[in-house]
Structures are given as C-alpha cells and as structure tokens.
C-alpha atoms as a PDB file:
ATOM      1  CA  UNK A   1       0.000   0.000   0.000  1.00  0.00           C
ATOM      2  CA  UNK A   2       1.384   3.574  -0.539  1.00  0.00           C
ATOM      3  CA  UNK A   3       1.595   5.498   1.928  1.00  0.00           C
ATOM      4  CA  UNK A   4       2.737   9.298   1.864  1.00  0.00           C
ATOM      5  CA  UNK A   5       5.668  10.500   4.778  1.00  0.00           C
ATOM      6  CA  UNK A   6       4.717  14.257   5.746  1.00  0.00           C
ATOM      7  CA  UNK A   7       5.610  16.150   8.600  1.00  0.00           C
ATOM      8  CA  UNK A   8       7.603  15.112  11.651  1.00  0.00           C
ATOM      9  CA  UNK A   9       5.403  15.822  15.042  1.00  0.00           C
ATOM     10  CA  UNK A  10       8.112  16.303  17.551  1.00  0.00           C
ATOM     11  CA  UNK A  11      10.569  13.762  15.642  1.00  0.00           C
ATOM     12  CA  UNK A  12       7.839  11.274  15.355  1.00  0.00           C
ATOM     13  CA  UNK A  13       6.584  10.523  11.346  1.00  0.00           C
ATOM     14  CA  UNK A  14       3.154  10.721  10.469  1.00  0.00           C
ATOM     15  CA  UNK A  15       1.872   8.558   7.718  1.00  0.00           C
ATOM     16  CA  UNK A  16      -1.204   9.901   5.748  1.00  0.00           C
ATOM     17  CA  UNK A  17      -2.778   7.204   3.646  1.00  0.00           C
ATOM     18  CA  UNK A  18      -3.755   8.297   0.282  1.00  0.00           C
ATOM     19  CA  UNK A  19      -7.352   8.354   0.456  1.00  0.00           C
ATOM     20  CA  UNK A  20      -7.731  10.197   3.910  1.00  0.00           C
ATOM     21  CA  UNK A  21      -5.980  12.974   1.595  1.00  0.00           C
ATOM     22  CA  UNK A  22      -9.120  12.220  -0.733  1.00  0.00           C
ATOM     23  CA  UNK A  23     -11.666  12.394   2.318  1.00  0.00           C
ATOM     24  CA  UNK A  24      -9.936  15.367   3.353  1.00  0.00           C
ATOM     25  CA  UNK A  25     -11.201  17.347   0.419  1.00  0.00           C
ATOM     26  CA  UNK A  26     -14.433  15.677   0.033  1.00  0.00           C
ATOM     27  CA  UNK A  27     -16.031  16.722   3.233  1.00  0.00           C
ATOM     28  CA  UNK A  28     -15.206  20.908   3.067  1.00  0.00           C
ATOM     29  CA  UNK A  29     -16.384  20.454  -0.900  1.00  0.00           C
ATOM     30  CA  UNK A  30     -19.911  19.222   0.057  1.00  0.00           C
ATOM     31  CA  UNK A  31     -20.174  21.894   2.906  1.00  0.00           C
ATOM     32  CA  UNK A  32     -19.106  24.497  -0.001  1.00  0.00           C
ATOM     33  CA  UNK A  33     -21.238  23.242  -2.397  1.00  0.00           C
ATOM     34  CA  UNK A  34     -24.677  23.169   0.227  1.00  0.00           C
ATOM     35  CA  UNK A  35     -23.494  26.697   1.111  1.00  0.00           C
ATOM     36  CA  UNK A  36     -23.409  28.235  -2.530  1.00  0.00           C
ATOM     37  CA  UNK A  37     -26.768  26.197  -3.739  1.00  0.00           C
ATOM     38  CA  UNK A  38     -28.442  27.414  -0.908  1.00  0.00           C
ATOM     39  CA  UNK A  39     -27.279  30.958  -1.364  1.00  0.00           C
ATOM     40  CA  UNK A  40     -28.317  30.405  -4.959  1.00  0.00           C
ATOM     41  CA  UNK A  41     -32.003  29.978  -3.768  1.00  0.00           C
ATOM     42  CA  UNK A  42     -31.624  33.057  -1.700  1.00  0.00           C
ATOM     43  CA  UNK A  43     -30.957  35.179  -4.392  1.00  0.00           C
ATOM     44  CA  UNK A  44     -33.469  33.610  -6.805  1.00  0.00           C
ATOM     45  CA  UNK A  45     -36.219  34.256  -4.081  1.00  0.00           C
ATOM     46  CA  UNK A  46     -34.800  37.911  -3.704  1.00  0.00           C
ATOM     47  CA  UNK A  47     -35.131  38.663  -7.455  1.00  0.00           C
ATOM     48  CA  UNK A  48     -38.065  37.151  -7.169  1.00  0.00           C
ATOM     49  CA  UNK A  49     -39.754  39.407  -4.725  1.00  0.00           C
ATOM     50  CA  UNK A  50     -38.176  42.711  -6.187  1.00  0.00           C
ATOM     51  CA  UNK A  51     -39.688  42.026 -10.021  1.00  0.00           C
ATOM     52  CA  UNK A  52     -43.037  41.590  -8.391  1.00  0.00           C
ATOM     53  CA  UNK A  53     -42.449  44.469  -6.458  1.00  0.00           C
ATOM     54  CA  UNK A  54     -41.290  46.637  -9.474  1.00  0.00           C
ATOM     55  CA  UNK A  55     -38.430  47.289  -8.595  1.00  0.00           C
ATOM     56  CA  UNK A  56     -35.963  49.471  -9.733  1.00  0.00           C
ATOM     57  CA  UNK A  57     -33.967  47.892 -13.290  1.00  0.00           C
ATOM     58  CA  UNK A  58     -30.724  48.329 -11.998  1.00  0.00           C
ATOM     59  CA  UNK A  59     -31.535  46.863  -8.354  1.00  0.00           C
ATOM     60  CA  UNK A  60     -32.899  43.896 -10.338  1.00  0.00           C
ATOM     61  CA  UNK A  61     -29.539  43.812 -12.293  1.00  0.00           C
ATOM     62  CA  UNK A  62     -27.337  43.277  -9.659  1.00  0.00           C
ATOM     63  CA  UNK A  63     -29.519  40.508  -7.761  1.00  0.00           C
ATOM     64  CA  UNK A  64     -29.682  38.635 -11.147  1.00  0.00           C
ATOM     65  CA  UNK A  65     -25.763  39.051 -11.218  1.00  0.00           C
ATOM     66  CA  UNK A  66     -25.388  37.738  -7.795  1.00  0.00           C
ATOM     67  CA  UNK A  67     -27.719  34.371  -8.889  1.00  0.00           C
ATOM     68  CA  UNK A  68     -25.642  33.995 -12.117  1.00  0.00           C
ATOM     69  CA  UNK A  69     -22.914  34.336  -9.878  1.00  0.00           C
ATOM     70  CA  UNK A  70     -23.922  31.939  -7.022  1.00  0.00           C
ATOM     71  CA  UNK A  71     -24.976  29.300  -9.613  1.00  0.00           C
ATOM     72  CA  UNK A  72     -21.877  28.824 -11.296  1.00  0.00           C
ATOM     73  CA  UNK A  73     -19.679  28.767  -8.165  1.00  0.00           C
ATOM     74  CA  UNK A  74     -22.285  25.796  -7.711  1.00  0.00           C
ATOM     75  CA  UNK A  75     -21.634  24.562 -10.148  1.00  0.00           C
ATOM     76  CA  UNK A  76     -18.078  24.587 -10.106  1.00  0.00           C
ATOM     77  CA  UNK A  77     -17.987  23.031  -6.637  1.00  0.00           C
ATOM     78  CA  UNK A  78     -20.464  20.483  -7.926  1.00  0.00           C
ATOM     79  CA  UNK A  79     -18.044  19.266 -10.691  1.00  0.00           C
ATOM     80  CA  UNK A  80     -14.877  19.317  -7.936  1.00  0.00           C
ATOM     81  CA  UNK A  81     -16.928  17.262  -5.786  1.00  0.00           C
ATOM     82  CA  UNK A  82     -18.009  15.029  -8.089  1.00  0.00           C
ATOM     83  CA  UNK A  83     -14.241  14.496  -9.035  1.00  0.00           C
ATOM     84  CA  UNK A  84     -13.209  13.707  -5.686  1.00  0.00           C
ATOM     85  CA  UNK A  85     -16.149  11.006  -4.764  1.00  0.00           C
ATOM     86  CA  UNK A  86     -15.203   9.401  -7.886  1.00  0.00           C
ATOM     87  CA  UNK A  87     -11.273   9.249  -7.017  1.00  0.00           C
ATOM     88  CA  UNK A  88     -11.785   8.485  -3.607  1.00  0.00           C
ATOM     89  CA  UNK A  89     -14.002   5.532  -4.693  1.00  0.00           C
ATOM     90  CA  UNK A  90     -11.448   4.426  -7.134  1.00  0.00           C
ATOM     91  CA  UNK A  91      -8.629   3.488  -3.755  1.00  0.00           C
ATOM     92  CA  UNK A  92      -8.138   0.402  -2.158  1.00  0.00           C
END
C-alpha cells in the first residue's frame, strides 16, 4: 500500500494514507457546495420578490448578477466534488 511521509510531530513521522488525503477534500467540498446552492435559492427568491415588487432595473440587475454568480460557483464546486467522490471511490 502507498503510503505518503509528511511532517515530523516532535521527531515522530506521520503517515497519511492516500485516500484520507481524498476524504480530506471531500467533506469541506460538500459543505461548499450546500453553502453556494443554498445561497443560490436566496438570491433567486430575492429577485423574485423585487420584479413583483417593481423594482428598480438596476436593483434587479445586480440581484440577477449575484444568482448567475452563485450558480456557477455551484456549479463549479459540484463538478470538484463530483471528481473527488469518484477518485476516492477508485482506492483500495
């Protein structure tokens, strides 16, 4: 089995198996990627509400920005995720 040699903790080695790296990444990913979908729904609901409100054109602008914004970090995050399950599910 491989196993990767990092850091020395007061002279003692530390041997991180390769896919606890993997799980290391996979975990903050999904929190990321709940964080920016839900913000994504946030800003849908806010433009939303301020086009049935009548709002002004450029307020509505900038919201729309934000949710074209917020969706493709999602998506981005998504695809990285996705990426990771997949590699961690192809290790011993």
């Amino acid at each position: 089995m491989l196993a990767i040699r990092c850091c020395s903790l007061a002279s003692a080695e530390v041997e991180v198996q390769p896919h606890s790296m993997i799980s290391w990444g996979v975990d903050p990913l999904s929190k990321e990627l709940e964080l920016y979908g839900k913000e994504a729904e946030d800003q849908s609901s806010k433009v939303d509400k301020l086009v049935a409100e009548g709002a002004d054109e450029y307020d509505i602008k900038k919201q729309k920005q934000g949710l074209s914004e917020a969706t493709q970090e999602s998506s981005m995050y998504k695809e990285a995720s996705d990426a990771l399950q997949k590699a961690k599910l192809a290790l011993p």
